[in-house]
Protein backbone atom coordinates (compact mmCIF):
# COMPACT_ATOMS: atom_id res chain seq x y z
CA UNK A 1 76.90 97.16 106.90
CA UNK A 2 75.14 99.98 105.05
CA UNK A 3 72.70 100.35 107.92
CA UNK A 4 75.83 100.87 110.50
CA UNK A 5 78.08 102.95 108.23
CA UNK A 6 74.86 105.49 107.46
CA UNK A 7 75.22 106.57 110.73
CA UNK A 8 78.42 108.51 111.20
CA UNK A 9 80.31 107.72 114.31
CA UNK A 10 78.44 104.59 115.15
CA UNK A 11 80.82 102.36 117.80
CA UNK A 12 80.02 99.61 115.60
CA UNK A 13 81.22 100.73 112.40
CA UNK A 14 84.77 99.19 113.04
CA UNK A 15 83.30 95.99 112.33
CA UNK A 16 82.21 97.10 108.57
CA UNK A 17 84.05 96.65 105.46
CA UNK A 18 85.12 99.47 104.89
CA UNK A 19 87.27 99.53 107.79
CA UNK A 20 89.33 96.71 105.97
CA UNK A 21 88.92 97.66 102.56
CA UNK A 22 89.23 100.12 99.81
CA UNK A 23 85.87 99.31 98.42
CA UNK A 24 82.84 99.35 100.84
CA UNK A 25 79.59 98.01 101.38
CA UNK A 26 78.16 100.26 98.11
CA UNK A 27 80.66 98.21 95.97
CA UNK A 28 79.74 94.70 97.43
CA UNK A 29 75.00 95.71 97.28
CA UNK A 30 76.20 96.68 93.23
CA UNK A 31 78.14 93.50 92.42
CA UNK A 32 75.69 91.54 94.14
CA UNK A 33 72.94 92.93 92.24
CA UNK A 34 74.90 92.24 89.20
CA UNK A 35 74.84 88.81 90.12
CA UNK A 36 71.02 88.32 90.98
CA UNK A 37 70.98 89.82 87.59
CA UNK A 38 72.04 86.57 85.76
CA UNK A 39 69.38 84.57 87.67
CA UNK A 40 66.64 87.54 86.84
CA UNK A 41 67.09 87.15 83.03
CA UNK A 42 68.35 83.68 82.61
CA UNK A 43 65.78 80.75 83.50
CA UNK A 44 67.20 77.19 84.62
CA UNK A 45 67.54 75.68 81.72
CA UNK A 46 67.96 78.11 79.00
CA UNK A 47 67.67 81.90 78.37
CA UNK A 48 64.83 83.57 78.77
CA UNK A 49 63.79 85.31 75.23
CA UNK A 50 64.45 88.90 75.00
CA UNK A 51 61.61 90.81 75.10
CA UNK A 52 60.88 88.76 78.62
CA UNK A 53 63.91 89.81 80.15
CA UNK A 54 63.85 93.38 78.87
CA UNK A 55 59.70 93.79 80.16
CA UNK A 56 61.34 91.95 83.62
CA UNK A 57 63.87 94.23 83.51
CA UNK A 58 61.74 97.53 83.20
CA UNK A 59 59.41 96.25 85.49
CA UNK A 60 61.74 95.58 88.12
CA UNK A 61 63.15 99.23 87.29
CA UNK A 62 59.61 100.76 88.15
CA UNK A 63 59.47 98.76 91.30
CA UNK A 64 63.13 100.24 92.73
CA UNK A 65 62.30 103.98 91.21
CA UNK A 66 58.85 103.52 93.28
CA UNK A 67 60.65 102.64 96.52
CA UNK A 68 63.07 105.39 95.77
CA UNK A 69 60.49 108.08 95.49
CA UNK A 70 58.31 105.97 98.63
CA UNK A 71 61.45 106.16 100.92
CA UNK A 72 62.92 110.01 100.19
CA UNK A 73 59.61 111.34 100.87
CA UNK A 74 59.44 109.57 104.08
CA UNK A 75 63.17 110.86 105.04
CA UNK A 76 62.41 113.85 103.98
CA UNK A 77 59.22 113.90 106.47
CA UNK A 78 61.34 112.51 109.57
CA UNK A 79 63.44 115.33 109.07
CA UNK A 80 60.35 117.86 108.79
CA UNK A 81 58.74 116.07 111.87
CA UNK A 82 61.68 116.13 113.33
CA UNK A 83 62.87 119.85 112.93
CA UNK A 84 59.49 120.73 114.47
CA UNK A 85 59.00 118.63 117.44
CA UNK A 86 62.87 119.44 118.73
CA UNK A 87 62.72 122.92 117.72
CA UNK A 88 65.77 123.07 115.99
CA UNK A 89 65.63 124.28 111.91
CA UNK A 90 68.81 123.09 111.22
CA UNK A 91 67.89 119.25 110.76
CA UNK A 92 66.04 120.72 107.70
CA UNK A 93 69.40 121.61 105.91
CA UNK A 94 70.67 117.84 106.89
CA UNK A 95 72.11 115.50 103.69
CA UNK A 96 71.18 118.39 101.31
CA UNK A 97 67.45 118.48 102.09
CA UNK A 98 66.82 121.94 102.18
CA UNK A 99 65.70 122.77 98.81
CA UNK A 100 62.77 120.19 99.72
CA UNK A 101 61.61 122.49 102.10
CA UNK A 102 62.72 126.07 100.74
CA UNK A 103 62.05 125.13 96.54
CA UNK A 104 59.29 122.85 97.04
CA UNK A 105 57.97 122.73 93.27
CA UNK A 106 61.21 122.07 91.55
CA UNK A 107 62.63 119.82 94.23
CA UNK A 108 59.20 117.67 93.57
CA UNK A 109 60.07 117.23 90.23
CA UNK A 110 63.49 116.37 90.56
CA UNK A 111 62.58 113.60 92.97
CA UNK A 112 60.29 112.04 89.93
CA UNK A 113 63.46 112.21 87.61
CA UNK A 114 66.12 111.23 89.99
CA UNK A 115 68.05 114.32 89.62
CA UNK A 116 67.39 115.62 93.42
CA UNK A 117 68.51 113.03 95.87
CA UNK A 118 69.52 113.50 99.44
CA UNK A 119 72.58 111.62 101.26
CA UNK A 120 72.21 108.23 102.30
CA UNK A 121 68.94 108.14 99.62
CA UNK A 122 70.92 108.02 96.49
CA UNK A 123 72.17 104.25 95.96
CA UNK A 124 68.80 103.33 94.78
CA UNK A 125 68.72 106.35 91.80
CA UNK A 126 72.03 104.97 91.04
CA UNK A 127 70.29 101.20 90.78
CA UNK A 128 67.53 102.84 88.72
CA UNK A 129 69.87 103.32 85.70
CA UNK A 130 72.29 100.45 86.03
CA UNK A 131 68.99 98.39 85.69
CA UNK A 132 68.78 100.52 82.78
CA UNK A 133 71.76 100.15 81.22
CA UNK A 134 72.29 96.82 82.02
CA UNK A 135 69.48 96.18 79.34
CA UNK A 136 72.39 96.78 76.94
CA UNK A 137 74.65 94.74 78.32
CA UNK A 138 72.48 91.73 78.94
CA UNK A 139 71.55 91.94 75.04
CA UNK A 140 75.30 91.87 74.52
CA UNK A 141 75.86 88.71 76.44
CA UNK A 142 73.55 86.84 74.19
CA UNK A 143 76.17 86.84 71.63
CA UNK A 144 79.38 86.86 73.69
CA UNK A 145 80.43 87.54 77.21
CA UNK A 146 83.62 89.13 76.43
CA UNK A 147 81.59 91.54 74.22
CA UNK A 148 79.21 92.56 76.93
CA UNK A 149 82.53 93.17 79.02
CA UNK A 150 84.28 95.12 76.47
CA UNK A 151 81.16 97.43 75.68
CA UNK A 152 81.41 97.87 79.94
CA UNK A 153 84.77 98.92 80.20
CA UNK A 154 84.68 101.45 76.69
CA UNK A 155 82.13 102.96 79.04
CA UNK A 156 83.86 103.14 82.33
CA UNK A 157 87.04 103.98 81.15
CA UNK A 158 85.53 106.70 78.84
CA UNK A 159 83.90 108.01 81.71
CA UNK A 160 86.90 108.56 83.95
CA UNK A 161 89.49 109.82 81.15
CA UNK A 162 86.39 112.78 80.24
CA UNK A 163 85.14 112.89 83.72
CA UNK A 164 81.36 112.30 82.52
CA UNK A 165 79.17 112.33 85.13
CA UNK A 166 75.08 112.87 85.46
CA UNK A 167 73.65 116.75 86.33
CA UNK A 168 71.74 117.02 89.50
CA UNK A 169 69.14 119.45 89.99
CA UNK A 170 67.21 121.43 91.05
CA UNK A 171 70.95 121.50 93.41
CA UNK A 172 73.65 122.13 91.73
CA UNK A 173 76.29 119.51 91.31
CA UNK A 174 76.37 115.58 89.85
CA UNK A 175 75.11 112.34 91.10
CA UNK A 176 77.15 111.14 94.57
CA UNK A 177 77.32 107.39 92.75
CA UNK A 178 77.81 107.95 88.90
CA UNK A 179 76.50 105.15 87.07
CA UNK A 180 78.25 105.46 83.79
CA UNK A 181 81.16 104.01 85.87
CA UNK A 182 79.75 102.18 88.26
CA UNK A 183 77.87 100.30 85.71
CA UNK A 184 80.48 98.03 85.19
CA UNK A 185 80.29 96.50 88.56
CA UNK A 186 77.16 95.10 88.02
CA UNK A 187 78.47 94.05 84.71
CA UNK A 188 80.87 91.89 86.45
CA UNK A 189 78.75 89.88 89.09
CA UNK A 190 76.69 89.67 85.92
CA UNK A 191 79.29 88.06 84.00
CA UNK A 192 80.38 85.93 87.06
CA UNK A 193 77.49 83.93 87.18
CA UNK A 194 77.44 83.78 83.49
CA UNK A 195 80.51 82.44 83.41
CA UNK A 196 80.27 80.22 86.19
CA UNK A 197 77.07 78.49 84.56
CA UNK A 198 78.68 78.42 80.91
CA UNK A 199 82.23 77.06 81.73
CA UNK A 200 83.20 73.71 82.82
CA UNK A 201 86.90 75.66 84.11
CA UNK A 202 85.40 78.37 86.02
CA UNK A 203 85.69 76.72 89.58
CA UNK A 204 89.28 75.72 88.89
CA UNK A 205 90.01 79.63 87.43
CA UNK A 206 88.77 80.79 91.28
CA UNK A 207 91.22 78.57 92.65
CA UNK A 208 94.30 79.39 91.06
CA UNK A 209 93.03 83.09 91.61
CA UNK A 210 92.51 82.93 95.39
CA UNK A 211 96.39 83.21 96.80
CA UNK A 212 96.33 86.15 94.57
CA UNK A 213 92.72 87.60 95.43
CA UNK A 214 93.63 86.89 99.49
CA UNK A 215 97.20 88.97 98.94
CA UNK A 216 95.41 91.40 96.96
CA UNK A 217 93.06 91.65 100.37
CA UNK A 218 95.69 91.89 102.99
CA UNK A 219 97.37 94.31 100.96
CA UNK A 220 93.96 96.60 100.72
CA UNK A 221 93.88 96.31 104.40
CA UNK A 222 97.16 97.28 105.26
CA UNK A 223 96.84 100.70 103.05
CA UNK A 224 93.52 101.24 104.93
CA UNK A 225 94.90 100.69 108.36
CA UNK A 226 98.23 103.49 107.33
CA UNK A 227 95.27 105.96 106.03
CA UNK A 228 96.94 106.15 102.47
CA UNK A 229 95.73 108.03 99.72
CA UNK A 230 96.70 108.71 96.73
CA UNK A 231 97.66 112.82 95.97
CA UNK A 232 95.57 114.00 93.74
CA UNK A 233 97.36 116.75 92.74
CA UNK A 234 100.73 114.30 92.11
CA UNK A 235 99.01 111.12 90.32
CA UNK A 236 99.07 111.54 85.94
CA UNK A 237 96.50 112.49 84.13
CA UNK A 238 93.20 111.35 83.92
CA UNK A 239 94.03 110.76 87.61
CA UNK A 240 90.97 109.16 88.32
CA UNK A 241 92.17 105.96 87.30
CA UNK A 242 94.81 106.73 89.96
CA UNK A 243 92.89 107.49 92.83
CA UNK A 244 90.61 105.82 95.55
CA UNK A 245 87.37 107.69 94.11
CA UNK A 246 84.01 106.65 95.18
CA UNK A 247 81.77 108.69 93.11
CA UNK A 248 83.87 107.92 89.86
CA UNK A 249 84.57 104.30 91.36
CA UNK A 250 88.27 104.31 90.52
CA UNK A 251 89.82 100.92 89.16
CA UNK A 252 91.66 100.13 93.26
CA UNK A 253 88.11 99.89 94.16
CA UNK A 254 87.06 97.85 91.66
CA UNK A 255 90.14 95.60 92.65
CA UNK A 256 89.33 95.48 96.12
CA UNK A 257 85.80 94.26 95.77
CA UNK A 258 86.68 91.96 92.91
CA UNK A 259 89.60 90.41 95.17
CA UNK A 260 87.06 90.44 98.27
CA UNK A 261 84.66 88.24 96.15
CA UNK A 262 87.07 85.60 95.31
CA UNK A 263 88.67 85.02 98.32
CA UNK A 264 85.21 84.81 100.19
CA UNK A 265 83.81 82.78 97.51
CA UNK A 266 84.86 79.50 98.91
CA UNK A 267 83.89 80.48 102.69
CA UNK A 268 79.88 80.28 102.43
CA UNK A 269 79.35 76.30 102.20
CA UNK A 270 81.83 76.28 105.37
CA UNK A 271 79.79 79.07 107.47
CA UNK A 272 76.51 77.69 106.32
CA UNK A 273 77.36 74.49 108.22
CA UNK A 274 79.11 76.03 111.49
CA UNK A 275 77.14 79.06 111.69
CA UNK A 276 73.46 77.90 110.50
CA UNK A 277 71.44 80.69 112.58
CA UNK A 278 73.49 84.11 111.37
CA UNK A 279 73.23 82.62 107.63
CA UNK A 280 69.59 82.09 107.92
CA UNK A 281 69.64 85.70 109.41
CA UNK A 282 71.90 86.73 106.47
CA UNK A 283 70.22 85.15 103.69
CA UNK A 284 66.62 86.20 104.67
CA UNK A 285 67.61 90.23 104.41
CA UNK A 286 69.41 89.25 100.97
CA UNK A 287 66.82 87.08 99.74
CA UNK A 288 64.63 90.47 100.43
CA UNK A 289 67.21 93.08 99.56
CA UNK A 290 64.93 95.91 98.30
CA UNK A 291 62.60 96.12 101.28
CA UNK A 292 65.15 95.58 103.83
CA UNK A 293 67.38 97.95 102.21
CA UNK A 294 64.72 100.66 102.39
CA UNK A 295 63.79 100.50 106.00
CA UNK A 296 67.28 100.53 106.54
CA UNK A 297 67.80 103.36 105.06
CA UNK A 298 65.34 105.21 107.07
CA UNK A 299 66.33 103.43 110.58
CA UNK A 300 69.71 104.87 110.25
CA UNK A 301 68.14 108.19 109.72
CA UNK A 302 65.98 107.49 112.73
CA UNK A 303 69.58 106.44 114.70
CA UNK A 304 71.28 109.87 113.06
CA UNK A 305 68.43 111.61 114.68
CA UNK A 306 68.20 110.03 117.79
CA UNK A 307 72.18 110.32 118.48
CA UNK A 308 71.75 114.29 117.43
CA UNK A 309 69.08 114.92 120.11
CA UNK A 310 70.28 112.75 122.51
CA UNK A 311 74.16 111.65 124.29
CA UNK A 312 75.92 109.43 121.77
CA UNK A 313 76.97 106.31 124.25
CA UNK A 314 78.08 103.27 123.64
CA UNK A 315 74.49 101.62 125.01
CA UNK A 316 72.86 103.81 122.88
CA UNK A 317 74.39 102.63 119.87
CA UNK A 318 74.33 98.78 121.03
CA UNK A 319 69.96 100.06 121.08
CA UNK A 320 69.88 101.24 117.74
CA UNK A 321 71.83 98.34 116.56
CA UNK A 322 70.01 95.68 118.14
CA UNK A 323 66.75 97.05 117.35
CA UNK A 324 67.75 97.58 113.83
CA UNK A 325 68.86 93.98 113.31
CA UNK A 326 65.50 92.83 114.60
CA UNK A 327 63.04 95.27 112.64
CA UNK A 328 65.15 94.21 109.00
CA UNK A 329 64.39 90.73 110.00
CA UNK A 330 60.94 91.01 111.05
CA UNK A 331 60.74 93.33 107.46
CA UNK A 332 62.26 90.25 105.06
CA UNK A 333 59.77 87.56 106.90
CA UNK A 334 57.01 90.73 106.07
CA UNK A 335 57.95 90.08 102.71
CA UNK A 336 58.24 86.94 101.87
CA UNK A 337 54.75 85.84 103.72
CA UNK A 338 53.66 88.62 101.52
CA UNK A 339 55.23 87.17 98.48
């Protein structure tokens, strides 16, 4: 879904979440890191000790600000290569690359610290320092999950009411995702697993919750399909608690993907049996998230490009779909023959 919505105007966006949602694809890649977190940090039987989970932790933070720095340069190159062999400067300015090209020593640095990023490149700077933060919360958990939780929400909901946010630079402006409130997504699909491991109740909690996490749905779908959105110049103060934010990730997108999860929950052990191929298909690009998400960042540059230069059609779009589908699958079984 990310790989289809980075390209604007795609035919087959329609069929993305974010066509039925308030939250999007961004929300679901963040909770579901949050809950590959749990199995990162906890072992079968018993917890892993802490300085193994923090030096897992860290590690695994190097790897994603490596393929962050790996993939930006290589956008940023398509777009140089790009500008040259069609003759046409303007791709340069695309996503907010130009100061890569026009402040070439300060815009190095800020790729190293994460403080210059480029549209459609900034979800993994954003996974950089939840990984980070979610140090703190993971140490939390140890001695209760409602404590963890609570130190989460302090954060978010400080965030919003003061409108903290991080600097970006050398650009002017803040991060597109701001992690001191998006943190607590992770926190939760952290927490989920947690929870589901630790107590005996938790199955029969998601079933009393589903009516109510499938209304909760329909409902998000409905104000999608009108196009409503809260005024921001009518809803109290701080209003973005009030409003369908993205970069501050306001609470009705929290709702939406929380409410998504549980009413989906129960649907994988009945599409693993009927639909065994497209859950191999799926599973294989999750099992290899980091890679997959990478090249599919730059393919939809690659499809942004080629639908610039050339007539946007609806083969066209069927092409780069297709192909795109088959190069993220040939890139998970790259990496797990590699693994």
């Amino acid at each position: 879904m990310i790989f289809v919505n980075h390209i604007p105007g795609l035919d087959y966006s329609f069929l993305t979440l974010r066509q039925f949602a308030i939250s999007d694809a961004a929300e679901l890649f963040v909770f579901l890191a949050g809950c590959s977190l749990a199995f990162v940090v906890n072992g079968q039987s018993q917890p892993r000790p802490v300085g193994q989970v923090v030096m897992r932790l860290l590690i695994r933070t190097f790897e994603i600000w490596r393929a962050q720095i790996v993939t930006i340069s290589i956008a940023i190159a398509m777009l140089g290569g790009s500008a040259i062999a069609f003759t046409d400067p303007l791709l340069l300015e695309w996503h907010g690359a130009g100061p890569a090209f026009s402040d070439t020593v300060r815009s190095s640095i800020g790729l190293a610290l994460l403080t210059y990023q480029i549209g459609y490149f900034n979800i993994l700077p954003l996974y950089v320092v939840l990984l980070l933060l979610a140090i703190v919360f993971v140490l939390l958990s140890r001695w209760s999950l409602a404590l963890a939780l609570a130190a989460s929400l302090a954060l978010y909901a400080a965030t919003l009411a003061f409108q903290l946010k991080l600097p970006s630079w050398p650009a002017e402006g803040a991060w597109f995702f701001n992690p001191l409130s998006w943190q607590v997504l992770i926190v939760l699909g952290f927490l989920a697993i947690r929870a589901h491991r630790q107590y005996p109740g938790w199955e029969a909690t998601m079933t009393r919750l589903w009516p109510f996490a499938v209304a909760m749905v329909v409902t998000g779908a409905v104000i999608v399909w009108i196009d409503y959105r809260p005024d921001p110049m009518s809803v109290p103060w701080p209003r973005y608690f009030y409003l369908f934010d993205k970069e501050y990730l306001s609470p009705a997108r929290i709702l939406s993907m929380v409410a998504i999860a549980i009413a989906f929950y129960p649907a994988f052990p009945v599409l693993s049996r009927r639909l065994q191929p497209l859950v191999r298909y799926c599973s294989s690009l999750g099992r290899n998230s980091l890679a997959v998400f990478c090249v599919a960042s730059l393919l939809a540059l690659a499809g942004q490009i080629a639908r610039y230069i050339g007539e946007p059609t609806f083969l066209l779009d069927t092409a780069i779909v297709v192909s795109g589908l088959i190069v993220l699958r040939v890139t998970a079984w790259i990496a797990e023959y590699q693994s």
